[in-house]
C-alpha atoms as a PDB file:
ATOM      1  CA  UNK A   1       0.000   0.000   0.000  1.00  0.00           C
ATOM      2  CA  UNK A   2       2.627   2.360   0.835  1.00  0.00           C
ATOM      3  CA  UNK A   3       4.463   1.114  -2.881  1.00  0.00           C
ATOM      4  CA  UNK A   4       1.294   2.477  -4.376  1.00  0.00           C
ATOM      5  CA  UNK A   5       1.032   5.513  -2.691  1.00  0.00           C
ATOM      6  CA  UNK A   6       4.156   6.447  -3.688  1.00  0.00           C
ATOM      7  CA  UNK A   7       4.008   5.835  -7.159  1.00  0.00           C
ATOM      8  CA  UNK A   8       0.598   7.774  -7.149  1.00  0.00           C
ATOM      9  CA  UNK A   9       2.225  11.074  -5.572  1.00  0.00           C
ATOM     10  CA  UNK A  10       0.464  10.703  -2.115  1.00  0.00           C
ATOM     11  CA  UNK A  11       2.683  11.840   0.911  1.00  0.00           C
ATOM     12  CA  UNK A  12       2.930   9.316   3.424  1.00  0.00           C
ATOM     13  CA  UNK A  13       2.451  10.052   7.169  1.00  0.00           C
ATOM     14  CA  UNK A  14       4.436   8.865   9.962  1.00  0.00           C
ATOM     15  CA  UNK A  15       4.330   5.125  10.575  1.00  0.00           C
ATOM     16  CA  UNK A  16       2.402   5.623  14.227  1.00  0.00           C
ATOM     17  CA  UNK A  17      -0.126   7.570  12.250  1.00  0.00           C
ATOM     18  CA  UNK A  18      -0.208   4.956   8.819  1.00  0.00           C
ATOM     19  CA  UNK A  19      -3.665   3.736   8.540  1.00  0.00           C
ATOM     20  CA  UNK A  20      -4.542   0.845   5.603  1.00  0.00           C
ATOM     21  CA  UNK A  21      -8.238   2.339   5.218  1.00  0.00           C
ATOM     22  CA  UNK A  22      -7.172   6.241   4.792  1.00  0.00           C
ATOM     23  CA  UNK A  23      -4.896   5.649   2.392  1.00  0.00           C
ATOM     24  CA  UNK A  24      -6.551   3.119   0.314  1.00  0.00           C
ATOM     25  CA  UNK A  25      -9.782   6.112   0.199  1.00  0.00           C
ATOM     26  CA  UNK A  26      -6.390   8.713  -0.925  1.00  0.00           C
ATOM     27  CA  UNK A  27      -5.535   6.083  -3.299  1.00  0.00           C
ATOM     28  CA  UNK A  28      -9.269   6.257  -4.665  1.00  0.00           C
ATOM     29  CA  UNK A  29      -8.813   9.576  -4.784  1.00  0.00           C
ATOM     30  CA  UNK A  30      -6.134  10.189  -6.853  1.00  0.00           C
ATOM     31  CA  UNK A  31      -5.856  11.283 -10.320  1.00  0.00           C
ATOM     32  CA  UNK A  32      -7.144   8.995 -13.141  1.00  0.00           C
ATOM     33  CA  UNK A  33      -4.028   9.066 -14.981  1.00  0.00           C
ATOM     34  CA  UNK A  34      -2.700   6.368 -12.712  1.00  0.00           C
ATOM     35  CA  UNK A  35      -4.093   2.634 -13.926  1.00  0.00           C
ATOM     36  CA  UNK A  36      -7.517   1.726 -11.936  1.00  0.00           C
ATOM     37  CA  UNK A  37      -5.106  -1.800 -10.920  1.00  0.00           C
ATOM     38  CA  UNK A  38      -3.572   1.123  -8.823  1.00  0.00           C
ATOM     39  CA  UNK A  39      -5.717   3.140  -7.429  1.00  0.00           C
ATOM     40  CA  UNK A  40      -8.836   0.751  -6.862  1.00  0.00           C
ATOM     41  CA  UNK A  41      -8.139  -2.898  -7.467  1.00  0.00           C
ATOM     42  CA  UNK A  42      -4.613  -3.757  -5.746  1.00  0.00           C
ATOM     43  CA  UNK A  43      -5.899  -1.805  -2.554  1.00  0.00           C
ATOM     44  CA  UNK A  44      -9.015  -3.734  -2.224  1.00  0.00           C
ATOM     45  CA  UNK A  45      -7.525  -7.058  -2.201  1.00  0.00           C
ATOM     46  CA  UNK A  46      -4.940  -5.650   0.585  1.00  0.00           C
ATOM     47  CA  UNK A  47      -7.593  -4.172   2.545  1.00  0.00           C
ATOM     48  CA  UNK A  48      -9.923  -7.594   2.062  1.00  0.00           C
ATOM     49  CA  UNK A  49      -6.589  -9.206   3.702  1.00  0.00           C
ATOM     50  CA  UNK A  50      -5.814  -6.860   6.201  1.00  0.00           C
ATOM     51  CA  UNK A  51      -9.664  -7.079   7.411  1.00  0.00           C
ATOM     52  CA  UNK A  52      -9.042 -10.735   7.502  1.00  0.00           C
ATOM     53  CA  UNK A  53      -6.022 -10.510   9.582  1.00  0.00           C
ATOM     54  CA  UNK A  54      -7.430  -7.998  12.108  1.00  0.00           C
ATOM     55  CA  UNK A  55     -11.264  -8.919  12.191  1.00  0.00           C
ATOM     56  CA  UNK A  56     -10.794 -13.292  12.028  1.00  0.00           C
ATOM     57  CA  UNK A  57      -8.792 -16.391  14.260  1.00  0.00           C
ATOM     58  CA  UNK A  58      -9.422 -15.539  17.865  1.00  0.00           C
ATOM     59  CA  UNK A  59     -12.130 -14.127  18.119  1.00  0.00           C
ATOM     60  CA  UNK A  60     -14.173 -16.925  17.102  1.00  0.00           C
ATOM     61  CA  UNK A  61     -16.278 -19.312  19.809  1.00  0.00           C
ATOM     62  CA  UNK A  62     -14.641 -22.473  21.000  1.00  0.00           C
ATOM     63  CA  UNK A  63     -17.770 -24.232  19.555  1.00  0.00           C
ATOM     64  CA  UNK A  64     -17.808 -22.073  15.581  1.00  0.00           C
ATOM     65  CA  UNK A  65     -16.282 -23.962  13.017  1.00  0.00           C
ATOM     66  CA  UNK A  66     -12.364 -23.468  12.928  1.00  0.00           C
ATOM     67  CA  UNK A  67     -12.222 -20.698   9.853  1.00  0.00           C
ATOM     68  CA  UNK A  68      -7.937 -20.402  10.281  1.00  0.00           C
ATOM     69  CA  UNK A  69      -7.313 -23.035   7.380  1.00  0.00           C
ATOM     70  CA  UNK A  70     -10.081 -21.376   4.691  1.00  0.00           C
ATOM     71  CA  UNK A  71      -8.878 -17.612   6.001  1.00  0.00           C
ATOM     72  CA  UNK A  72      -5.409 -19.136   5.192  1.00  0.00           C
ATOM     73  CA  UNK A  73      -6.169 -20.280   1.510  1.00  0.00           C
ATOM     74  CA  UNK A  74      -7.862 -17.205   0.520  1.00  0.00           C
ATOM     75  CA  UNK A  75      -5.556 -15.382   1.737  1.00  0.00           C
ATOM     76  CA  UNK A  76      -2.153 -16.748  -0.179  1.00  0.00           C
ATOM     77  CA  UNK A  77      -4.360 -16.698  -3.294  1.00  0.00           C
ATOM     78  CA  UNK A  78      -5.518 -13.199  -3.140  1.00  0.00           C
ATOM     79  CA  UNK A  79      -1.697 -12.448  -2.067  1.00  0.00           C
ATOM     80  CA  UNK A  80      -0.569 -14.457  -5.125  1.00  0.00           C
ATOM     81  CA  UNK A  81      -2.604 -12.302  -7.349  1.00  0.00           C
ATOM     82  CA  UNK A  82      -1.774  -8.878  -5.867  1.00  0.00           C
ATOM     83  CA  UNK A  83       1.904 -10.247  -6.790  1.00  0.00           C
ATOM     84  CA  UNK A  84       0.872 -11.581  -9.894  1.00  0.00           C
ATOM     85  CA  UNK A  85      -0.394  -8.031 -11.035  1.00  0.00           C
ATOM     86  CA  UNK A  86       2.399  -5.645  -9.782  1.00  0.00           C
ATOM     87  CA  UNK A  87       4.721  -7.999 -11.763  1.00  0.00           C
ATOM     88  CA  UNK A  88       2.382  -7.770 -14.760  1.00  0.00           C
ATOM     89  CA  UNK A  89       1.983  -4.063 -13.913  1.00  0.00           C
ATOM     90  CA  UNK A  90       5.805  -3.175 -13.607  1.00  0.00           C
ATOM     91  CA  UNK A  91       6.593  -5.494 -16.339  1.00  0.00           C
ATOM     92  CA  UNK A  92       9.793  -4.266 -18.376  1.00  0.00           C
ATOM     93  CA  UNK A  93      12.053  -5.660 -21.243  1.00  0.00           C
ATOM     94  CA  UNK A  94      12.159  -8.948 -19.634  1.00  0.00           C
ATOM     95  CA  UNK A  95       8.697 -10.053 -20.321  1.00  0.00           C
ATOM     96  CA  UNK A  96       9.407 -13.560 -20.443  1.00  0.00           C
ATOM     97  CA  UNK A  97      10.662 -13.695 -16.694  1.00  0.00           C
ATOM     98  CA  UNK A  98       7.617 -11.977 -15.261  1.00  0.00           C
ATOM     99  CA  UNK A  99       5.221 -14.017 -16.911  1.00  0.00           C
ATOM    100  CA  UNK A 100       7.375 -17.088 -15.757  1.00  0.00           C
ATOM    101  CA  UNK A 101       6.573 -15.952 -12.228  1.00  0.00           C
ATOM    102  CA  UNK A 102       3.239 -15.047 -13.108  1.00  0.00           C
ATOM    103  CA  UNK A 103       2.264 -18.633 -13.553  1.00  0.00           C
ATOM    104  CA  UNK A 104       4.545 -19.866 -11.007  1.00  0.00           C
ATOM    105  CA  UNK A 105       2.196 -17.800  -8.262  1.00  0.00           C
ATOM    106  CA  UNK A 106      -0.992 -18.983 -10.207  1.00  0.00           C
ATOM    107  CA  UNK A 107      -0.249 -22.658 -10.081  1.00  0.00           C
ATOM    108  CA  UNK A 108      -2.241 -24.954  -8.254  1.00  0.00           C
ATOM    109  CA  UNK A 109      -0.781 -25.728  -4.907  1.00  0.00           C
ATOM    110  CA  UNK A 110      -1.328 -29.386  -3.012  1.00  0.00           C
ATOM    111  CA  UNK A 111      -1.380 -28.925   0.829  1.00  0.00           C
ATOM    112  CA  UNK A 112       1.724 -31.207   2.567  1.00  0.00           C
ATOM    113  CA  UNK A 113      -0.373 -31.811   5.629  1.00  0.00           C
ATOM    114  CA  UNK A 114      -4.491 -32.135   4.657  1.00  0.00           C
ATOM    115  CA  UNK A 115      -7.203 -32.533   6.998  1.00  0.00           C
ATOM    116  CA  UNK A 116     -10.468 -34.770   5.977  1.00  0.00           C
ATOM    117  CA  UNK A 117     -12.949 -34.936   9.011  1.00  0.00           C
ATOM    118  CA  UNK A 118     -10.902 -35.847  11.668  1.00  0.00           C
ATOM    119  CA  UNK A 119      -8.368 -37.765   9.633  1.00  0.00           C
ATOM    120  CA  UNK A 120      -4.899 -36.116   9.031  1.00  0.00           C
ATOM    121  CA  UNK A 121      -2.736 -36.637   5.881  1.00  0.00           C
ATOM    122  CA  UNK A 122       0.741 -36.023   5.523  1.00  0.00           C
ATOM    123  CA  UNK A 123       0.998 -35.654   1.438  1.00  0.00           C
ATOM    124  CA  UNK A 124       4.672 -36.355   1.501  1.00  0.00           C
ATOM    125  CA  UNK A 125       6.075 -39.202  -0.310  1.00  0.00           C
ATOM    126  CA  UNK A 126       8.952 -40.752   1.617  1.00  0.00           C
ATOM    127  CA  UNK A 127       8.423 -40.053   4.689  1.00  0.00           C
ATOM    128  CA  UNK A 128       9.298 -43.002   8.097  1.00  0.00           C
ATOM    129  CA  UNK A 129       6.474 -43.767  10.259  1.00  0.00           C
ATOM    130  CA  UNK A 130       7.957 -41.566  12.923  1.00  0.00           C
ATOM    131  CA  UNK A 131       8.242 -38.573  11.006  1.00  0.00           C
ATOM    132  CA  UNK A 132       4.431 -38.970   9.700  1.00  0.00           C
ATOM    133  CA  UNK A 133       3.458 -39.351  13.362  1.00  0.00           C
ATOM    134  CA  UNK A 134       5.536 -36.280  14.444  1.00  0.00           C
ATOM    135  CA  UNK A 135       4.075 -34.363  11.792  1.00  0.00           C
ATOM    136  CA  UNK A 136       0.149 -35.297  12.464  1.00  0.00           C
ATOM    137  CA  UNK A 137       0.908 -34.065  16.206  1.00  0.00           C
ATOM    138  CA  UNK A 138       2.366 -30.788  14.861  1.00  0.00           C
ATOM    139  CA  UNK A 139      -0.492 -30.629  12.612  1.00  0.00           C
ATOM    140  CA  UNK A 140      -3.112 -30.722  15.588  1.00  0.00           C
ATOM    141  CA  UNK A 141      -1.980 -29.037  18.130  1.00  0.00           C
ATOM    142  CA  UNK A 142      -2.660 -27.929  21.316  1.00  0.00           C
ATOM    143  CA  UNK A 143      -5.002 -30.713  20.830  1.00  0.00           C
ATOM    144  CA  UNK A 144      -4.363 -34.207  22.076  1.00  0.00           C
ATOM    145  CA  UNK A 145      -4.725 -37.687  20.201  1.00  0.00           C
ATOM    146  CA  UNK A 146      -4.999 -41.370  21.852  1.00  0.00           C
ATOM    147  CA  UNK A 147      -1.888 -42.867  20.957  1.00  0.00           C
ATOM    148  CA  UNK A 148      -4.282 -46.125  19.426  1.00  0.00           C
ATOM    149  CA  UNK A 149      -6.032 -42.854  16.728  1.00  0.00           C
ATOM    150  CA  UNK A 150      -2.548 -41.543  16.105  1.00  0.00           C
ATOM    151  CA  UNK A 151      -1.487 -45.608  14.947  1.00  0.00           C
ATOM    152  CA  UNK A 152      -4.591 -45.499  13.064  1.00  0.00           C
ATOM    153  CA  UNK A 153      -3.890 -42.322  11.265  1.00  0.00           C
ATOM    154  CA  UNK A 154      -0.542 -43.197  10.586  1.00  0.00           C
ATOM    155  CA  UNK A 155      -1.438 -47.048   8.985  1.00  0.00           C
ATOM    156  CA  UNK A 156      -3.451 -44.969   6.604  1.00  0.00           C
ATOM    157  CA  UNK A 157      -0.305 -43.684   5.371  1.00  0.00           C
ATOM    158  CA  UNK A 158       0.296 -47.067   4.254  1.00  0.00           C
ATOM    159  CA  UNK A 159       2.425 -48.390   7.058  1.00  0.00           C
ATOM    160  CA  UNK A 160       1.684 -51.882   9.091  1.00  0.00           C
ATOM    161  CA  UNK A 161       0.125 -52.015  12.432  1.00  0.00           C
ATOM    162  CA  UNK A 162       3.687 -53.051  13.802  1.00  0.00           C
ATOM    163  CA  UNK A 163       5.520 -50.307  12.049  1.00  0.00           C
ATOM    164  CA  UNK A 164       3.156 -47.544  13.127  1.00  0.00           C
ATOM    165  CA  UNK A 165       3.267 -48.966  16.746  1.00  0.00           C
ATOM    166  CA  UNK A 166       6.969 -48.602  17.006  1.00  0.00           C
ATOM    167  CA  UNK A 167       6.709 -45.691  15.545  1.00  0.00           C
ATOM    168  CA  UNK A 168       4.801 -44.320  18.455  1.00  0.00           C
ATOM    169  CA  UNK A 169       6.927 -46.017  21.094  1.00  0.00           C
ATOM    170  CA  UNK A 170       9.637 -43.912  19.327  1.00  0.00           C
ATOM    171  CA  UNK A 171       7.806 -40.966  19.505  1.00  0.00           C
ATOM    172  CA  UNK A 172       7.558 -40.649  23.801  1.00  0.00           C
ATOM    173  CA  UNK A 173      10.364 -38.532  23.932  1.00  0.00           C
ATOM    174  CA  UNK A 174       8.802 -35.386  22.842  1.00  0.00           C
ATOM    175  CA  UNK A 175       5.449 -36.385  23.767  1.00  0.00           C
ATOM    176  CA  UNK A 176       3.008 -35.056  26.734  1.00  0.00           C
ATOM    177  CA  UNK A 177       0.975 -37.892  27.878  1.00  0.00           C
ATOM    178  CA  UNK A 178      -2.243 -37.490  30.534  1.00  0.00           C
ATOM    179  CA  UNK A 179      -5.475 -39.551  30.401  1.00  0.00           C
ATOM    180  CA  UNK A 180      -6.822 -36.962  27.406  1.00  0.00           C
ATOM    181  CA  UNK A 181      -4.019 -38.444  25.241  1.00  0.00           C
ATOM    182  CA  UNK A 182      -0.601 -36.763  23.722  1.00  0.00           C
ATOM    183  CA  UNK A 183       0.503 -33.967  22.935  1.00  0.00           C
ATOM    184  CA  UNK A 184       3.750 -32.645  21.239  1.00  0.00           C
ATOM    185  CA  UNK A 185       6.456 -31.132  23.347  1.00  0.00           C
ATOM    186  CA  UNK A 186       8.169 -28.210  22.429  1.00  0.00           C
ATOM    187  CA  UNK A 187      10.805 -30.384  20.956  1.00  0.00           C
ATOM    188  CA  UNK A 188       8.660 -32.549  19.065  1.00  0.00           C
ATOM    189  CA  UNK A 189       7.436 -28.841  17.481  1.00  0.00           C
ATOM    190  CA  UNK A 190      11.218 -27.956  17.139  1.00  0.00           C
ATOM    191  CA  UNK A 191      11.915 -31.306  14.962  1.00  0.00           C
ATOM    192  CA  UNK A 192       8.377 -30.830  13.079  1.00  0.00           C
ATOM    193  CA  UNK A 193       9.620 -27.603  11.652  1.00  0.00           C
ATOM    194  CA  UNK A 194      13.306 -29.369  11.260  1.00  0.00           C
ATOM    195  CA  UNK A 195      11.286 -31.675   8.904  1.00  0.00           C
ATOM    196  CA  UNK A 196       9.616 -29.612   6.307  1.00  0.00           C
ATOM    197  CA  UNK A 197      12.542 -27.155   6.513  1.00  0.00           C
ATOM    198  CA  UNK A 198      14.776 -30.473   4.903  1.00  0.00           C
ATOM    199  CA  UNK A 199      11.283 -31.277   2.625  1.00  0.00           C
ATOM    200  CA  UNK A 200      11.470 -27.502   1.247  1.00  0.00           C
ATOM    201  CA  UNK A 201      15.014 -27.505   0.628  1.00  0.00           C
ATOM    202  CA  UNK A 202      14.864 -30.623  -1.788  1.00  0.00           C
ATOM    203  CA  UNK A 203      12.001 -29.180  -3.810  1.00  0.00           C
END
């Protein structure tokens, strides 16, 4: 927003006294020799985002439907296209390397960890049994799992009952355990992120 403003000649005020809203209505505002992408278009999809961001997540009752994950998608894909349109907006001599990235933020993603009813996915080919465990209690939490649901989720990722159950057994030293079930450690969080940080380095 502040990129825009710029570009369109608006003076910027201090950063205490920035707000998204009053400069989006300047941006409105300002003459019609700058593109409508601009002045109207790019600042409504930050404002829908920033409205998101502000207005959604906590404030939501324990019993509502969890709205993080569809806030989330909408989110990255109206981020993608703000992206998508500067670079198309800004585009220079090297046309072929913005539309390059153009399609490369308008491809279809595939989530690495999906959730279908109460069943957890880990969409990673390769993975051990352990790892897919660690990464279905990273994937729920703060809530806990009964370490018989967890072996369950992880034979649907096409392990054996054995392999999944030692799996588990491997799993208890960064697990909580009460009567409620598990629940990852700190350290089990630390190695979760260890994980797809190694999984986004090979892609």
């Amino acid at each position: 927003m502040k990129c825009l403003a710029i570009y369109c000649n608006i003076i910027l005020p201090r950063s205490r006294n920035f707000k998204v809203g009053v400069i989006a209505k300047n941006l409105e505002s300002a003459s019609s020799q700058y593109d409508d992408i601009v002045r109207l278009l790019i600042p409504k999809a930050c404002l829908f985002i920033y409205d998101i961001s502000s207005n959604r997540g906590a404030r939501h009752d324990p019993d509502e439907i969890n709205p993080n994950a569809m806030d989330a998608g909408v989110s990255i894909s109206v981020a993608s296209w703000i992206l998508a349109e500067l670079i198309r907006f800004s585009t220079g001599k090297d046309a072929r390397s913005s539309i390059l990235l153009i399609e490369a933020l308008s491809s279809k993603k595939y989530p690495k960890v999906e959730e279908i009813g109460e069943r957890i996915y880990i969409n990673i080919r390769g993975m051990s049994a352990r790892h897919i465990g660690i990464l279905i209690m990273n994937a729920i939490f703060p809530r806990r799992i009964k370490r018989e649901k967890l072996i369950d989720l992880i034979i649907r990722h096409g392990f054996k009952r054995n392999a999944a159950s030692v799996a588990t057994q491997r799993m208890k030293a960064v697990i909580d355990e009460n009567d409620e079930g598990w629940k990852l450690r700190g350290l089990g969080r630390e190695e979760a992120d260890e994980i797809f940080h190694n999984i986004m380095q090979k892609l």
